[in-house]
C-alpha atoms as a PDB file:
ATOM      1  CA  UNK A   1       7.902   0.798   4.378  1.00  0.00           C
ATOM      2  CA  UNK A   2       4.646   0.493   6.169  1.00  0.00           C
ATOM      3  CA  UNK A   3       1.345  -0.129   4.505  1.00  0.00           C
ATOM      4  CA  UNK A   4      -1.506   2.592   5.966  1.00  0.00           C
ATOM      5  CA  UNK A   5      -5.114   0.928   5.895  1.00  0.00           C
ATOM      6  CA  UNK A   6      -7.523   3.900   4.037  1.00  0.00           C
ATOM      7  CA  UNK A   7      -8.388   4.467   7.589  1.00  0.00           C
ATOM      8  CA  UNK A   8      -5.333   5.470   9.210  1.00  0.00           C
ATOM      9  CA  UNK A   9      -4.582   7.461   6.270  1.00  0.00           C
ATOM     10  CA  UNK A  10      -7.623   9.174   5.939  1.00  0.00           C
ATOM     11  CA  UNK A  11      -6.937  10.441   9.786  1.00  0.00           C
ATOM     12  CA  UNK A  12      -3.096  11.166   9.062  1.00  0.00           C
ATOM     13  CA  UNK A  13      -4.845  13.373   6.129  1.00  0.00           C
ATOM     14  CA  UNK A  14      -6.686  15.476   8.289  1.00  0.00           C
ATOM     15  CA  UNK A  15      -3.624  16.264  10.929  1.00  0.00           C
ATOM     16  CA  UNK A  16      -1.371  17.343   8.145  1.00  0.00           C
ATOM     17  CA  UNK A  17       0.702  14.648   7.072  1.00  0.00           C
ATOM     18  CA  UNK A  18       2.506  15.034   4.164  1.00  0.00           C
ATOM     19  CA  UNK A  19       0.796  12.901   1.227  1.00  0.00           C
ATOM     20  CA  UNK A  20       2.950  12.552  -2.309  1.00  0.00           C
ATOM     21  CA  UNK A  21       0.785  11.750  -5.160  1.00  0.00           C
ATOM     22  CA  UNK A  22       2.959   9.794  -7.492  1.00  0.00           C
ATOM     23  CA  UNK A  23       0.640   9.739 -10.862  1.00  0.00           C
ATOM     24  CA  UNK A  24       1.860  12.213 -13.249  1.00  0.00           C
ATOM     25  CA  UNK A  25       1.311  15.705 -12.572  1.00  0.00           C
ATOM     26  CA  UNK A  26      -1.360  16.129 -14.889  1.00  0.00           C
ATOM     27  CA  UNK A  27      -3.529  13.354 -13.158  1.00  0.00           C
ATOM     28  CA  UNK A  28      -2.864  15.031  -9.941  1.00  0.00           C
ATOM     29  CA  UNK A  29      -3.999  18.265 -11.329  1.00  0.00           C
ATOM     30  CA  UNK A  30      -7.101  16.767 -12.512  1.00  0.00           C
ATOM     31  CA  UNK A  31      -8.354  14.744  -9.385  1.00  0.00           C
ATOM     32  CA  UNK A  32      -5.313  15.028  -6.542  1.00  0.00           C
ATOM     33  CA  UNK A  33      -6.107  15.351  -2.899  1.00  0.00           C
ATOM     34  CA  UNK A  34      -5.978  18.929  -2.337  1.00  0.00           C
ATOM     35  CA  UNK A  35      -3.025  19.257   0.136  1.00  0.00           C
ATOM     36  CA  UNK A  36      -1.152  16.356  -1.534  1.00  0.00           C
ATOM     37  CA  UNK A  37       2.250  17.162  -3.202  1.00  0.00           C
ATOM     38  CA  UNK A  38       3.128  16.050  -6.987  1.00  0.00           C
ATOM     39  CA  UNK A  39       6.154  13.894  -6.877  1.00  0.00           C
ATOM     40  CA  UNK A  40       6.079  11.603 -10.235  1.00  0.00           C
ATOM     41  CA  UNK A  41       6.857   7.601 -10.033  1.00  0.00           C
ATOM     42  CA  UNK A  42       9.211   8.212 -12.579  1.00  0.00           C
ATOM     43  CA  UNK A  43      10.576  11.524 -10.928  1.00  0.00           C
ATOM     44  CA  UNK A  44      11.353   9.333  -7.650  1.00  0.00           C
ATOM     45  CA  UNK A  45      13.115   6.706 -10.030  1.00  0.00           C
ATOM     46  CA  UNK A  46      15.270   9.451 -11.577  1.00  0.00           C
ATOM     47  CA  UNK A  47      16.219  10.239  -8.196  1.00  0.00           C
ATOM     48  CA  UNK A  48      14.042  13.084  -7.000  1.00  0.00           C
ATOM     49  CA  UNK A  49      13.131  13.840  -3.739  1.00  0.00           C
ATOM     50  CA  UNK A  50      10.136  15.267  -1.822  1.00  0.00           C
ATOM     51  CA  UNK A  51      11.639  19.150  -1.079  1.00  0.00           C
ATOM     52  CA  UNK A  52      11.436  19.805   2.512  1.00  0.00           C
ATOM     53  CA  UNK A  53      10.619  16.132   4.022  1.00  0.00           C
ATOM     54  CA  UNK A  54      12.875  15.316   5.966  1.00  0.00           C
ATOM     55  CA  UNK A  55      14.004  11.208   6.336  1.00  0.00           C
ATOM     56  CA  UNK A  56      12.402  11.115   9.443  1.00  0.00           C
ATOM     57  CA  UNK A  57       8.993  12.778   8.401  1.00  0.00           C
ATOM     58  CA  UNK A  58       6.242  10.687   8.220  1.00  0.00           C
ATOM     59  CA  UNK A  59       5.071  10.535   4.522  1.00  0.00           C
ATOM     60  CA  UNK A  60       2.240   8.941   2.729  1.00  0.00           C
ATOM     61  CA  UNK A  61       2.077   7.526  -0.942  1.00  0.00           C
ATOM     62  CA  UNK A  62      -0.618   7.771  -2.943  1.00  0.00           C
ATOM     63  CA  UNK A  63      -1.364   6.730  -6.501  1.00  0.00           C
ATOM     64  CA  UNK A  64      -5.270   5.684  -7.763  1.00  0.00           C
ATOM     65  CA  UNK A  65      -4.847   1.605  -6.386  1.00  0.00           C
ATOM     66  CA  UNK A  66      -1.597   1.585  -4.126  1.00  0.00           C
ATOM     67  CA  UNK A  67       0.240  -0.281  -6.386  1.00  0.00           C
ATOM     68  CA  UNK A  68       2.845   1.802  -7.787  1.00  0.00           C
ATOM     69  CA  UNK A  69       3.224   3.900  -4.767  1.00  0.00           C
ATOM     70  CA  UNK A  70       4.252   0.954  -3.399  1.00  0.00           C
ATOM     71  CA  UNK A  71       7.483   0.673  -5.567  1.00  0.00           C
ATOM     72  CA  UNK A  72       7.774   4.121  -5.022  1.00  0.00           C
ATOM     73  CA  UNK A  73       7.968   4.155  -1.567  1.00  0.00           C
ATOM     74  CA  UNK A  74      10.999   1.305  -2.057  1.00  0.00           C
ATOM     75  CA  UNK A  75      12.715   4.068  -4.591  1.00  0.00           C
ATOM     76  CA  UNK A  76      12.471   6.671  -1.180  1.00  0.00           C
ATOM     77  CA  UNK A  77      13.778   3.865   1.691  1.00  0.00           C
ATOM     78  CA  UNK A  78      16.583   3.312  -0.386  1.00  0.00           C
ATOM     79  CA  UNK A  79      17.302   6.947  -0.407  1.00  0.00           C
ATOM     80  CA  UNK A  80      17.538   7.013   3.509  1.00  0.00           C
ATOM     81  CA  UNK A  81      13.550   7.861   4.136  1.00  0.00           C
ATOM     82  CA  UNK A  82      12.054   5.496   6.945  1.00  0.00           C
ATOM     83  CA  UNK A  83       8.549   6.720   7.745  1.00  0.00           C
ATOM     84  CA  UNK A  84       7.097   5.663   4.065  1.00  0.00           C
ATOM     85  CA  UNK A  85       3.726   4.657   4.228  1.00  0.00           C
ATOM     86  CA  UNK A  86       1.693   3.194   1.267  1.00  0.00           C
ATOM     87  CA  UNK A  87      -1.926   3.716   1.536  1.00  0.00           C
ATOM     88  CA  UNK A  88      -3.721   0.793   0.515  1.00  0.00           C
ATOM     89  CA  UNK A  89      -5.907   0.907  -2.166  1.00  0.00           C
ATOM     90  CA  UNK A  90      -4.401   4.307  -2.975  1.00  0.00           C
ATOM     91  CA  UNK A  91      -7.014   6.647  -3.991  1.00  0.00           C
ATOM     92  CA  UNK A  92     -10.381   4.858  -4.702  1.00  0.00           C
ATOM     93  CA  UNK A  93     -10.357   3.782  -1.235  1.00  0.00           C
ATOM     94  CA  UNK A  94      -9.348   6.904   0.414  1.00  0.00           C
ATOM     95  CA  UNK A  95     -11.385   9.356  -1.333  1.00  0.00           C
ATOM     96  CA  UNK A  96     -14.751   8.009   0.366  1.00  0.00           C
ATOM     97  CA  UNK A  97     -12.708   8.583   3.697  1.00  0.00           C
ATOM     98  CA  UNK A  98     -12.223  12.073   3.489  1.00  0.00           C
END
C-alpha cells in the first residue's frame, strides 16, 4: 500500500480515480466526496470487495483522518489488490484540495 499526500490525491480526484470512502454509508451520505464509492471498513473486513476495480486499478482510501483506511487498504492487498493508496489525513485534509 502506498500513502497519497492530500496533494496527489486531490489531482488523482480530478482525473477519475476511483476513491472508496470507508466510513459507514450513512457518513458518506452525509458529507462523502461526490464521485467516491461507499465500501464500509467493516464491509472490507467481512470480505467485500470494490465491484468493478480491478487488482490492478489504482484506488484511493478515504475515511475523515486516514487512519482506518489505512487498515483497510491492508484488508484489500491481502485480497490480491496492489495499487491501494491511503490518502493522508483522509478527508479534513483533502476537502480544502478540491
Amino acid at each position: 500500500m502506498r500513502s497519497a499526500p492530500a496533494d496527489e490525491a486531490a489531482r488523482a480526484y480530478r482525473r477519475g480515480a476511483v476513491f472508496l470512502d470507508i466510513r459507514s454509508r450513512a457518513a458518506h451520505r452525509r458529507d462523502g466526496l461526490d464521485t467516491s464509492r461507499s465500501l464500509p471498513l467493516q464491509a472490507i473486513q467481512g470480505g467485500a470487495l470494490p465491484e468493478g476495480v480491478l487488482p490492478d486499478q489504482p484506488v484511493y482510501l478515504v475515511c475523515e483522518r486516514g487512519l482506518l483506511s489505512e487498515l483497510a487498504g491492508l484488508y484489500l492487498e491481502q485480497a490480491g489488490y496492489f495499487e491501494v493508496h491511503n490518502v493522508l489525513g483522509g478527508l479534513r485534509a483533502l476537502r480544502p484540495l478540491l
